[in-house]
N, C-alpha and C. Protein backbone atom coordinates (compact mmCIF):
# COMPACT_ATOMS: atom_id res chain seq x y z
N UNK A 1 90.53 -37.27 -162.48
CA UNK A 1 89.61 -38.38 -162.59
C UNK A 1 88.17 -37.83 -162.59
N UNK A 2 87.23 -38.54 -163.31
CA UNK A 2 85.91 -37.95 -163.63
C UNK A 2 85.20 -38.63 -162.36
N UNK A 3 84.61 -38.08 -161.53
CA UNK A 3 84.02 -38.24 -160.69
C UNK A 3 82.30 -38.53 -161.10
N UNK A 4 81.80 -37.94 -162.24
CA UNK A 4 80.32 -37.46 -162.38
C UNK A 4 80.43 -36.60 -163.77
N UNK A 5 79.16 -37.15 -164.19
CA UNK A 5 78.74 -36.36 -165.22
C UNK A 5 77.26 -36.22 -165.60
N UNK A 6 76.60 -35.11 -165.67
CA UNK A 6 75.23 -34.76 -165.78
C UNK A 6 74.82 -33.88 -167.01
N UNK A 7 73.80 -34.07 -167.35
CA UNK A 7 72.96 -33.61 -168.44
C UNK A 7 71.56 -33.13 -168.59
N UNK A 8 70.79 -32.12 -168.91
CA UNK A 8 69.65 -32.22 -168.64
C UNK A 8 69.29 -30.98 -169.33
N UNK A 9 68.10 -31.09 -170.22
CA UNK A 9 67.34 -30.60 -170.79
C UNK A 9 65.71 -29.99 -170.71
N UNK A 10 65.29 -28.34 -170.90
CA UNK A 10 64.31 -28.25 -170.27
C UNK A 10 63.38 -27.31 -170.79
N UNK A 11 62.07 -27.69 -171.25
CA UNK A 11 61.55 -26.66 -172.22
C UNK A 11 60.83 -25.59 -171.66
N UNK A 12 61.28 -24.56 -171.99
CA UNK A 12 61.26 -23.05 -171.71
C UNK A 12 60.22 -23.13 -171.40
N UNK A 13 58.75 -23.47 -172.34
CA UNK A 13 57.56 -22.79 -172.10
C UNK A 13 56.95 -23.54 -170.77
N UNK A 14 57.71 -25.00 -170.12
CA UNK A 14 57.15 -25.50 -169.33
C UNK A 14 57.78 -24.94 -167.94
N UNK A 15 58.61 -24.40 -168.30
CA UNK A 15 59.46 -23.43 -167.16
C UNK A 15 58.30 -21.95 -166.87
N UNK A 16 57.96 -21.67 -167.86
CA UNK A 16 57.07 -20.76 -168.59
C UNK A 16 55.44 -20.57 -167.24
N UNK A 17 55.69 -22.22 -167.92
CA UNK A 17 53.81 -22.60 -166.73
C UNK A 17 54.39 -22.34 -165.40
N UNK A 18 55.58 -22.88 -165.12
CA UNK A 18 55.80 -23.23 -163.63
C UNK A 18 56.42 -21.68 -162.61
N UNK A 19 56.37 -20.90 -163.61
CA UNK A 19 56.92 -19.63 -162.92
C UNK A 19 56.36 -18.77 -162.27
N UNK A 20 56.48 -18.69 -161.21
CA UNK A 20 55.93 -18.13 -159.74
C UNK A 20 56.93 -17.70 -159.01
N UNK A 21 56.77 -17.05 -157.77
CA UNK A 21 57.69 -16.21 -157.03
C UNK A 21 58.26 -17.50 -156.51
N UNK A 22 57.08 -18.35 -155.96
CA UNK A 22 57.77 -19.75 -154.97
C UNK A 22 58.69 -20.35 -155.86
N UNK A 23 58.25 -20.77 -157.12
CA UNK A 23 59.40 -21.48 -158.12
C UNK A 23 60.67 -20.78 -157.97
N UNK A 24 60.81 -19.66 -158.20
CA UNK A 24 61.68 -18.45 -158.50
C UNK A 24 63.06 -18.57 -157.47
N UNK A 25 62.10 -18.73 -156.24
CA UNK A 25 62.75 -18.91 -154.62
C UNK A 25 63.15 -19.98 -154.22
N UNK A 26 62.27 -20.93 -154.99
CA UNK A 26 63.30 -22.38 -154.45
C UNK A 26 64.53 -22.66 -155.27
N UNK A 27 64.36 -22.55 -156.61
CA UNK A 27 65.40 -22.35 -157.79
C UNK A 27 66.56 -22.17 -157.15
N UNK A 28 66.83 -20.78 -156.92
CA UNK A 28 68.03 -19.63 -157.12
C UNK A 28 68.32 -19.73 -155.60
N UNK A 29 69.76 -19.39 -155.97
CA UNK A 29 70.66 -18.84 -154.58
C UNK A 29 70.59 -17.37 -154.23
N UNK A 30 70.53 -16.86 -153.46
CA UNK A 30 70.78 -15.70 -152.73
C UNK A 30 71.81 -14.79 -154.40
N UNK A 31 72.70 -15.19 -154.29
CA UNK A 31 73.32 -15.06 -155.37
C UNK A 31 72.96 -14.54 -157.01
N UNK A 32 72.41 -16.03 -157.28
CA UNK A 32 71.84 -15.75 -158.47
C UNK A 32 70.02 -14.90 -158.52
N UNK A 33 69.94 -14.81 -157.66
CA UNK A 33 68.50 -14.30 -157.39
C UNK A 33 69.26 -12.53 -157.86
N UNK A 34 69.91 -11.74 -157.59
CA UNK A 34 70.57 -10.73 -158.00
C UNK A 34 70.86 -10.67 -159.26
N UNK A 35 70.88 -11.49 -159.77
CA UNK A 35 71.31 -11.51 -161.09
C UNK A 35 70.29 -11.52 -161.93
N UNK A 36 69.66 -12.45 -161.75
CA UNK A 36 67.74 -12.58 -161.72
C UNK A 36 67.13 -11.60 -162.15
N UNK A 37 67.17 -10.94 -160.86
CA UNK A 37 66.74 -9.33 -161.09
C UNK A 37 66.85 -8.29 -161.55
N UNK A 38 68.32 -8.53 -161.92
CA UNK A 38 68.98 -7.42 -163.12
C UNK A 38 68.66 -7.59 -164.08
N UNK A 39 67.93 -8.37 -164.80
CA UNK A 39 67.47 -8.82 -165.74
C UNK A 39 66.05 -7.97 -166.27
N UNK A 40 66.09 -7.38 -167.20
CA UNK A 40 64.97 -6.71 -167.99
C UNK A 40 63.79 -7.00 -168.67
N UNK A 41 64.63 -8.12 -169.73
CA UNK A 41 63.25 -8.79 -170.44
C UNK A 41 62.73 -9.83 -170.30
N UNK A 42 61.48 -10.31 -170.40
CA UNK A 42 61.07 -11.42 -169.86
C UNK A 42 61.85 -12.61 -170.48
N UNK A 43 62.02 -12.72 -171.65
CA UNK A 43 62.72 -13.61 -172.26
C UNK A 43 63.63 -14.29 -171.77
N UNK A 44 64.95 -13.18 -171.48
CA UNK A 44 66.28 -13.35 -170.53
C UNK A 44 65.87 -13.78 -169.43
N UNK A 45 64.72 -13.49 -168.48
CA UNK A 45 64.91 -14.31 -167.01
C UNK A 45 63.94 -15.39 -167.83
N UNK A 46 63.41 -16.15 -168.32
CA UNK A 46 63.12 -16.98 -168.59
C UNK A 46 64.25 -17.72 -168.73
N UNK A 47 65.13 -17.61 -169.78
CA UNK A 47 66.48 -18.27 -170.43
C UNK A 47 67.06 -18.62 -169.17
N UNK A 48 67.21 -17.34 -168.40
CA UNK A 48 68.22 -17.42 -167.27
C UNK A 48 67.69 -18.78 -166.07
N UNK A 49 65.92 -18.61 -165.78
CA UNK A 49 65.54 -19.52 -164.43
C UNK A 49 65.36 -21.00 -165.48
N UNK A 50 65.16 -21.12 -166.76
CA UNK A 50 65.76 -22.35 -167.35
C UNK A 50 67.08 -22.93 -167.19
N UNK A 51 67.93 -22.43 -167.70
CA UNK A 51 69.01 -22.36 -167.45
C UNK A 51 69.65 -22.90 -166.08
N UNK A 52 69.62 -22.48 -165.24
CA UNK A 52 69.67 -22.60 -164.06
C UNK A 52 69.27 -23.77 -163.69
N UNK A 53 68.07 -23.96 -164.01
CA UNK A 53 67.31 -25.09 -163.24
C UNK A 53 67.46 -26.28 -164.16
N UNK A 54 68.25 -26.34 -165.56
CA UNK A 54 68.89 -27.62 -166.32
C UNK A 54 70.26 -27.89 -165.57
N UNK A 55 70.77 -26.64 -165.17
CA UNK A 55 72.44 -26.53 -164.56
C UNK A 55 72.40 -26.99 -163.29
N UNK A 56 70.84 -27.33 -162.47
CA UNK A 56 71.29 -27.70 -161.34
C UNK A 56 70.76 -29.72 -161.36
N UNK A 57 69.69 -29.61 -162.16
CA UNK A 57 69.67 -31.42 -162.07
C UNK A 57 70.35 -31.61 -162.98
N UNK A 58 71.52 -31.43 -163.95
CA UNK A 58 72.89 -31.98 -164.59
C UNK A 58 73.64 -32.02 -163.26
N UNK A 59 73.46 -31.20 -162.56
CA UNK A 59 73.88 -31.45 -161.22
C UNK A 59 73.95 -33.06 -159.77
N UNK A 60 72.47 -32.35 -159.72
CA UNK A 60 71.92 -33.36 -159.53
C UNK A 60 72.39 -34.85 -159.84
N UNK A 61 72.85 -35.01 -161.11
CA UNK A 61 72.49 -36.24 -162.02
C UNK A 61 74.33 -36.40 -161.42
N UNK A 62 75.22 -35.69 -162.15
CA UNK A 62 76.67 -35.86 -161.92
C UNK A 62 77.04 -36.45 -160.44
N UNK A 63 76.33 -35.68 -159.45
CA UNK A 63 76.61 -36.60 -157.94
C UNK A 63 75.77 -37.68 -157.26
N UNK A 64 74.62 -37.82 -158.50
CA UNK A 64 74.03 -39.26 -158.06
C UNK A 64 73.29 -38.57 -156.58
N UNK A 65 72.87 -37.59 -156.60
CA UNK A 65 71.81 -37.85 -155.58
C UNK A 65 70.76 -36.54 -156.01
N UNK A 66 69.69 -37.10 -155.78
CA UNK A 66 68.75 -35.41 -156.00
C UNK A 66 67.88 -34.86 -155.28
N UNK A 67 67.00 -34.08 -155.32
CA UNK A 67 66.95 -33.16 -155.11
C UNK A 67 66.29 -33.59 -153.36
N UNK A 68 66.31 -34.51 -152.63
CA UNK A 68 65.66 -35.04 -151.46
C UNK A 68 66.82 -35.16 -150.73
N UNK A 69 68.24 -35.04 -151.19
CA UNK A 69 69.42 -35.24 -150.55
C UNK A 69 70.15 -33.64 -150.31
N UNK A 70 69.84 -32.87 -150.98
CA UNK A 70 70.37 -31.78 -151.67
C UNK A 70 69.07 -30.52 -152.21
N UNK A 71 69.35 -29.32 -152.04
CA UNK A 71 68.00 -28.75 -152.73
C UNK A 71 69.37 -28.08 -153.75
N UNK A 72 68.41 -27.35 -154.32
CA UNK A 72 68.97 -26.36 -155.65
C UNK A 72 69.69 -25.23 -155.32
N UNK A 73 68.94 -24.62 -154.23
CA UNK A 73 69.73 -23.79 -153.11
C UNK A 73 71.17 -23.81 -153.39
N UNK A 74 71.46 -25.27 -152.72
CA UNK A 74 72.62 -25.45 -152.76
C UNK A 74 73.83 -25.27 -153.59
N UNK A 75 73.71 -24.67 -154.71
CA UNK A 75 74.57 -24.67 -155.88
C UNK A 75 73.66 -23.28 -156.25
N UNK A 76 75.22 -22.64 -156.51
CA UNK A 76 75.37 -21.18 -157.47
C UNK A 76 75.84 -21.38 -158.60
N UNK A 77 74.90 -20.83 -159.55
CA UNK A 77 75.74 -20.75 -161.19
C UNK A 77 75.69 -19.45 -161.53
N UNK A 78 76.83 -19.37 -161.31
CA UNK A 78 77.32 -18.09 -161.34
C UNK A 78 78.30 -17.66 -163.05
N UNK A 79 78.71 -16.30 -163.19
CA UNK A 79 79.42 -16.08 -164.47
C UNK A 79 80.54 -15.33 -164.06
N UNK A 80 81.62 -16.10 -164.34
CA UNK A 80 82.90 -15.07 -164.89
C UNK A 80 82.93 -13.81 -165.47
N UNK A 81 83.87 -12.83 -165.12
CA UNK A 81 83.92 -11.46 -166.05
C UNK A 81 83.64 -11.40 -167.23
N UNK A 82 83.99 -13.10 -167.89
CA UNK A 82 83.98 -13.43 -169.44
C UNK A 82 82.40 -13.73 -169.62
N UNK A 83 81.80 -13.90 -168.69
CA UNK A 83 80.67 -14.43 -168.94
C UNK A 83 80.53 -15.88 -168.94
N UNK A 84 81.41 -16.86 -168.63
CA UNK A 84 81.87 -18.27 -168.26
C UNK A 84 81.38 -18.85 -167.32
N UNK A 85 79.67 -19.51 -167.31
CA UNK A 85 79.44 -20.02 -166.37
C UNK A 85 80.24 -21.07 -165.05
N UNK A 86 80.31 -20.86 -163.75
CA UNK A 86 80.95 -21.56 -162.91
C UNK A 86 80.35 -22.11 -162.00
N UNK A 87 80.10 -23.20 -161.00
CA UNK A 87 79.17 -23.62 -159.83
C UNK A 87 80.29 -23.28 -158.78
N UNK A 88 79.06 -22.51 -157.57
CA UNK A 88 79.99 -22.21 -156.53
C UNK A 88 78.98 -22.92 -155.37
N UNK A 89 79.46 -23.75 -154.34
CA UNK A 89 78.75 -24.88 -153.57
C UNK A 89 79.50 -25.35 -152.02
N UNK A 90 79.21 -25.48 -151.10
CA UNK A 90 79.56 -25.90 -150.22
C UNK A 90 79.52 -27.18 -150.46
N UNK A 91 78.71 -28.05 -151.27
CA UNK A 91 78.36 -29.02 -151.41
C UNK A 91 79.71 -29.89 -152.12
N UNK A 92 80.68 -29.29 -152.45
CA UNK A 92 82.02 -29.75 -152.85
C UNK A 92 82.96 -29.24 -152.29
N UNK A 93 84.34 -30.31 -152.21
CA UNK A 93 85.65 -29.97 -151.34
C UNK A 93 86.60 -29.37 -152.49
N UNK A 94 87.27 -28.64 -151.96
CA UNK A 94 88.82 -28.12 -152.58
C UNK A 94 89.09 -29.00 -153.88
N UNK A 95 89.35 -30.63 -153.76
CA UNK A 95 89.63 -31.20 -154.43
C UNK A 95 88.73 -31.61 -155.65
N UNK A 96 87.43 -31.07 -155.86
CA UNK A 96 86.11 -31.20 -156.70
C UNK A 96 86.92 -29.87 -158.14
N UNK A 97 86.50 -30.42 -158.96
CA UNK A 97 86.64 -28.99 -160.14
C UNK A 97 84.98 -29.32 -160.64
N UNK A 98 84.35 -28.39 -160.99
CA UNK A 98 83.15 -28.34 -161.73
C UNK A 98 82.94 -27.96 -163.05
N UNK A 99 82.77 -28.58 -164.05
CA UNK A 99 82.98 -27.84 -165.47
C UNK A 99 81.00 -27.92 -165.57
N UNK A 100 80.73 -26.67 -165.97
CA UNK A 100 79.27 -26.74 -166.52
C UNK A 100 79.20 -25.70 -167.88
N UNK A 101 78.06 -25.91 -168.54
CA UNK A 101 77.89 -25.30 -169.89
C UNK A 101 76.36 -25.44 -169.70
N UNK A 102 75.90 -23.72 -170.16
CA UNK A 102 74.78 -24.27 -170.28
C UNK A 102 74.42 -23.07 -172.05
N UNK A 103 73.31 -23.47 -172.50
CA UNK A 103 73.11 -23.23 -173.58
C UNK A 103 71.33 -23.17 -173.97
N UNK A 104 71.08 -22.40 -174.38
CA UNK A 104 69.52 -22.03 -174.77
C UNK A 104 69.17 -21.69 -175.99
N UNK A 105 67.93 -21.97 -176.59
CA UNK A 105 67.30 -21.47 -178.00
C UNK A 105 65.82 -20.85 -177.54
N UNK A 106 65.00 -20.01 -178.03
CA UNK A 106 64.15 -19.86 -177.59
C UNK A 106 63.09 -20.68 -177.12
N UNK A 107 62.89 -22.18 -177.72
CA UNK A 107 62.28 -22.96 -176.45
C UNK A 107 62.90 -23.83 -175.84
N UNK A 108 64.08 -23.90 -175.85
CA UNK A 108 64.66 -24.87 -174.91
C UNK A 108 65.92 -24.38 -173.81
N UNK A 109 66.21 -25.03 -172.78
CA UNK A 109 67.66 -24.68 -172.29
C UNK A 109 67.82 -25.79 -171.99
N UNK A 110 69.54 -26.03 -171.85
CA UNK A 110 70.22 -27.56 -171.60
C UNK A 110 71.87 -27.34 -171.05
N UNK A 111 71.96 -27.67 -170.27
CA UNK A 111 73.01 -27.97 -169.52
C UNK A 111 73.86 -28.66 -169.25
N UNK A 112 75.29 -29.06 -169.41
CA UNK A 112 76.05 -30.12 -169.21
C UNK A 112 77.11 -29.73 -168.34
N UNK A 113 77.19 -31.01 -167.43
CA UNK A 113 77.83 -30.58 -166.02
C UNK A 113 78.99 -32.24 -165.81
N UNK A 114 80.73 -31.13 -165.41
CA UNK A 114 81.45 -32.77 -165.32
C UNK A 114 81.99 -32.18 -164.38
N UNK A 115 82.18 -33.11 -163.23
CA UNK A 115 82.47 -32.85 -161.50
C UNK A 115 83.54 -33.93 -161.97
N UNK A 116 85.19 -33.09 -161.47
CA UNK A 116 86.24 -33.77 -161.48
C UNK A 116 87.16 -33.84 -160.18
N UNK A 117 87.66 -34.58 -160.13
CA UNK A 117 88.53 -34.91 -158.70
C UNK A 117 90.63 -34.36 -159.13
N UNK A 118 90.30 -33.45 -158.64
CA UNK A 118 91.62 -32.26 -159.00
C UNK A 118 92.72 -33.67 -159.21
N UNK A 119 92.72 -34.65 -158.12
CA UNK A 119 94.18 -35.11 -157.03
C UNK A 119 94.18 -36.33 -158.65
């Protein structure tokens, strides 16, 4: 059963203005902050803290509460061996599945996120 579904779209260059260490830090998990950093060209962590930050208010949006209930913190988007984005969260039980996609062009990134109920 579909529990939630979120969407959200976000233009790079305004990600662009807003990028600072503090942005950087409230964004990302412990987690993805490593990943972050492995990152070489400016481009790619651009893509990547876009990315991220469409993948977490599709978030946001799918459980109906934002970011005053919940920070961003809270959710890892993380990648499979395949490279298959996944959300990893305390913020969901056993019985939650998370499907997310996220996708970028050089000025945009966009995200689509469906929170399903396994049972």
């Amino acid at each position: 059963m579909i529990k939630g579904v979120g969407i959200d779209l976000v233009e790079l260059e305004r990600i662009r203005e807003l990028l600072s260490d503090r942005f950087i830090e409230r964004i990302l998990s412990e987690k993805e902050m490593k990943e972050y950093q492995n990152l070489a060209h400016e481009q790619v962590k651009l893509e990547f803290i876009g990315g991220r930050f469409a993948a977490k208010e599709a978030i946001f949006k799918a459980v109906a509460v934002g970011p005053g209930n919940t920070n961003y913190k809270d959710f890892s988007v993380l990648h499979e061996p395949s490279g298959k984005p996944y959300v990893e969260s305390t913020f969901f039980t056993d019985k939650d599945h998370v499907s997310v996609s996220i996708t970028h062009t050089d000025s945009y990134a966009a995200a689509f996120v469906v929170i399903e109920n396994k049972e």
